[in-house]
C-alpha atoms as a PDB file:
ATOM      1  CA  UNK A   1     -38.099   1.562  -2.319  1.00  0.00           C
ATOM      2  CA  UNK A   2     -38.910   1.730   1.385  1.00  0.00           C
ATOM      3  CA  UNK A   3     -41.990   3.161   2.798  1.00  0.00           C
ATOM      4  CA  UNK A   4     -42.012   4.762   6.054  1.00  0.00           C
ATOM      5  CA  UNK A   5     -44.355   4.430   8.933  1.00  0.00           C
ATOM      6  CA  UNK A   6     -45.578   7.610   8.439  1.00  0.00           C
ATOM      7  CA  UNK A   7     -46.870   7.501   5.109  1.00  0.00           C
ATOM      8  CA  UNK A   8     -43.680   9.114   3.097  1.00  0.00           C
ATOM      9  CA  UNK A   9     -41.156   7.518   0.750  1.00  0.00           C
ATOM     10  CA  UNK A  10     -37.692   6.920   1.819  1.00  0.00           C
ATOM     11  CA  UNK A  11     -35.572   7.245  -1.157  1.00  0.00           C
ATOM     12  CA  UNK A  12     -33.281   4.408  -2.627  1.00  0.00           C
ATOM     13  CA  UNK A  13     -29.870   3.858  -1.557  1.00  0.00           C
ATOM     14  CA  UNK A  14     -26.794   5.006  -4.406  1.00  0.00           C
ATOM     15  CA  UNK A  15     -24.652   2.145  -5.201  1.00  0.00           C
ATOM     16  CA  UNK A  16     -21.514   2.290  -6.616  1.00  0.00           C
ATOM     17  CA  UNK A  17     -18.025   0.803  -7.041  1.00  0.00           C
ATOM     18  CA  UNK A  18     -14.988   2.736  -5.584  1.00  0.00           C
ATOM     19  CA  UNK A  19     -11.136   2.334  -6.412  1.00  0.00           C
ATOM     20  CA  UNK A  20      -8.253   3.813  -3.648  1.00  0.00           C
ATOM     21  CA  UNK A  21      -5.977   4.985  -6.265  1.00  0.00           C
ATOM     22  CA  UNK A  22      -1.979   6.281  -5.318  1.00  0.00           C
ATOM     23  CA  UNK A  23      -1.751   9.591  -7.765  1.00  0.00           C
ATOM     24  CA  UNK A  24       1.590   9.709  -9.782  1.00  0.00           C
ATOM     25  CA  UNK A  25       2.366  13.094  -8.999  1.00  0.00           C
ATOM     26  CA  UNK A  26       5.289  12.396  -6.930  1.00  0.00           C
ATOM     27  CA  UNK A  27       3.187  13.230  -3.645  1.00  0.00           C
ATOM     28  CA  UNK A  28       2.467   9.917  -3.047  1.00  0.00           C
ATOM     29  CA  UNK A  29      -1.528  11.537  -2.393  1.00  0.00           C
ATOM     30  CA  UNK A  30      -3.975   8.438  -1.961  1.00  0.00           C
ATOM     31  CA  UNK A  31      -7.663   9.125  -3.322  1.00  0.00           C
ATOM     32  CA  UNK A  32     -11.138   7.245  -3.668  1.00  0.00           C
ATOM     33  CA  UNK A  33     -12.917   7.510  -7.456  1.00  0.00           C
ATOM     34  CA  UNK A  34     -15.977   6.436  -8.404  1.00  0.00           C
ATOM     35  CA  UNK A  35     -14.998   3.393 -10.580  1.00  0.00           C
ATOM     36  CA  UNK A  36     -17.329   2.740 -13.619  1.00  0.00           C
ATOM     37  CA  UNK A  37     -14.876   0.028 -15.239  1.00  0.00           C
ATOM     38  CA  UNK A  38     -15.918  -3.531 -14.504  1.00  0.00           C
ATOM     39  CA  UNK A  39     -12.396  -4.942 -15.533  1.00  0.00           C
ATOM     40  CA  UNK A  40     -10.320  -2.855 -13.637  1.00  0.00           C
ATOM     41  CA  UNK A  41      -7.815  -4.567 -11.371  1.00  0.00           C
ATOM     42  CA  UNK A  42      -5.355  -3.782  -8.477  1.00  0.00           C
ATOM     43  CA  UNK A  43      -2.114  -2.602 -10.112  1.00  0.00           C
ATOM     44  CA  UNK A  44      -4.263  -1.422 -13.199  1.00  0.00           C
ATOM     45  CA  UNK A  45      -2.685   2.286 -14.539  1.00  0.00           C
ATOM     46  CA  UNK A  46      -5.465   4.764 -14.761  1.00  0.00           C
ATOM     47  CA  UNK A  47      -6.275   8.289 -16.158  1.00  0.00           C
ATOM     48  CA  UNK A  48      -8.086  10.635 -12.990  1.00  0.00           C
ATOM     49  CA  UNK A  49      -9.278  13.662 -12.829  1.00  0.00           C
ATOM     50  CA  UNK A  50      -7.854  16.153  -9.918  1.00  0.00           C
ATOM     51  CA  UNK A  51      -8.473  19.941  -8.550  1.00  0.00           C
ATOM     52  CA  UNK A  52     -11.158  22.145  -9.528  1.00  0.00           C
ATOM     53  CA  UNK A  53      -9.651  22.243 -13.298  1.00  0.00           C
ATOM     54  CA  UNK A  54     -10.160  18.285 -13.643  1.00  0.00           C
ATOM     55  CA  UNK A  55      -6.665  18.080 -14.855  1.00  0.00           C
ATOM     56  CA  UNK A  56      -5.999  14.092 -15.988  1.00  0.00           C
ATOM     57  CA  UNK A  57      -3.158  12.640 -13.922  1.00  0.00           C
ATOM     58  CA  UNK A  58      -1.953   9.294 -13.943  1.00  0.00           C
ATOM     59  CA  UNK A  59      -2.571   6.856 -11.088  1.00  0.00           C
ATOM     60  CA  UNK A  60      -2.125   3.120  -9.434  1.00  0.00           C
ATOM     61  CA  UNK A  61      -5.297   1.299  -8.564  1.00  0.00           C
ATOM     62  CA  UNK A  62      -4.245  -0.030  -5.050  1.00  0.00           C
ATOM     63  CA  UNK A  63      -8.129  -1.206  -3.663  1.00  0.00           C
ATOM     64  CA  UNK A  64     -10.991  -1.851  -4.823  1.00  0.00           C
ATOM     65  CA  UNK A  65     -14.622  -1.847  -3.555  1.00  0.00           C
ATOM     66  CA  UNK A  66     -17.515  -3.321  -4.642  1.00  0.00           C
ATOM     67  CA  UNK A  67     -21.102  -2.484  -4.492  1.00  0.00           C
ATOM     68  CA  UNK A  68     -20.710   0.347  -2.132  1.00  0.00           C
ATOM     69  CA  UNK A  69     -24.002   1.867  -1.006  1.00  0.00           C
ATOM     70  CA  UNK A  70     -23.910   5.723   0.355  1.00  0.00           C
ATOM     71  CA  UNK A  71     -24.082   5.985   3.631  1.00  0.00           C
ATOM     72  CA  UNK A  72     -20.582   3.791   3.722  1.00  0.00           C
ATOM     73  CA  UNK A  73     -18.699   5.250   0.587  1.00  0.00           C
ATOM     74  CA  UNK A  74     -15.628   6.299   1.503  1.00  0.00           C
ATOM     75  CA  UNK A  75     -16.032   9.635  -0.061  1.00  0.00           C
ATOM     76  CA  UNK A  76     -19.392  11.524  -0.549  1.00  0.00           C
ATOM     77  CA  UNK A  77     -20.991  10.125  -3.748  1.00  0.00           C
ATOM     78  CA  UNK A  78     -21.882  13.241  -4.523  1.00  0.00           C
ATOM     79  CA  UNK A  79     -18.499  14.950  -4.326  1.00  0.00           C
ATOM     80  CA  UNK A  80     -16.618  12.612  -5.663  1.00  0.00           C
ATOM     81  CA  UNK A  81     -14.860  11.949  -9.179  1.00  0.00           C
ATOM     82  CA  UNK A  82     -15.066   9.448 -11.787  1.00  0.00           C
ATOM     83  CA  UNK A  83     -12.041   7.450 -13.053  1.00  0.00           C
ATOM     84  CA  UNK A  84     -11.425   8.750 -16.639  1.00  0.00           C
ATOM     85  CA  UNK A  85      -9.678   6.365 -18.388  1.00  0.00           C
ATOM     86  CA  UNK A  86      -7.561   2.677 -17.844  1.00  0.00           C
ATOM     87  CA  UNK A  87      -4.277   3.339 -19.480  1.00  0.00           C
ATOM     88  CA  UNK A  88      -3.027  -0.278 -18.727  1.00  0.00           C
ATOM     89  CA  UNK A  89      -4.326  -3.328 -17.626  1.00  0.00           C
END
């Protein structure tokens, strides 16, 4: 935790990992997810959830980042979706 000069906290940075994944939906639609899975790998088959129903739709991992902090996610933390599921590894 940083304090400012003027007396008030700034608060702590979000870190998180982030995978690019290709969606299987014969689109060929590219999207970041929030990555909780420590073993997943690039080529890895995974479960994610798209559209306002969260309707689970299989993906390719294609990148992966590490250690992300907020103000250089590629998608706003706060917006954006978890991987659900690895389906292969």
């Amino acid at each position: 935790m940083i304090h400012s000069l003027a007396g008030g906290v700034i608060r702590d940075m979000k870190i998180c990992d982030f995978a690019k994944v290709e969606l299987s939906n014969g689109m060929s639609e590219v999207r970041w997810y929030i990555n909780p899975f420590l073993q997943l790998k690039v080529g890895d088959k995974v479960l994610v959830p798209v559209g306002i129903k969260n309707e689970l739709v299989e993906a390719i991992v294609l990148k992966i980042e590490r250690n992300v902090n907020e103000q250089v996610a590629p998608v706003p933390i706060k917006r954006a979706k978890e991987i659900f599921k690895i389906i292969e590894k």
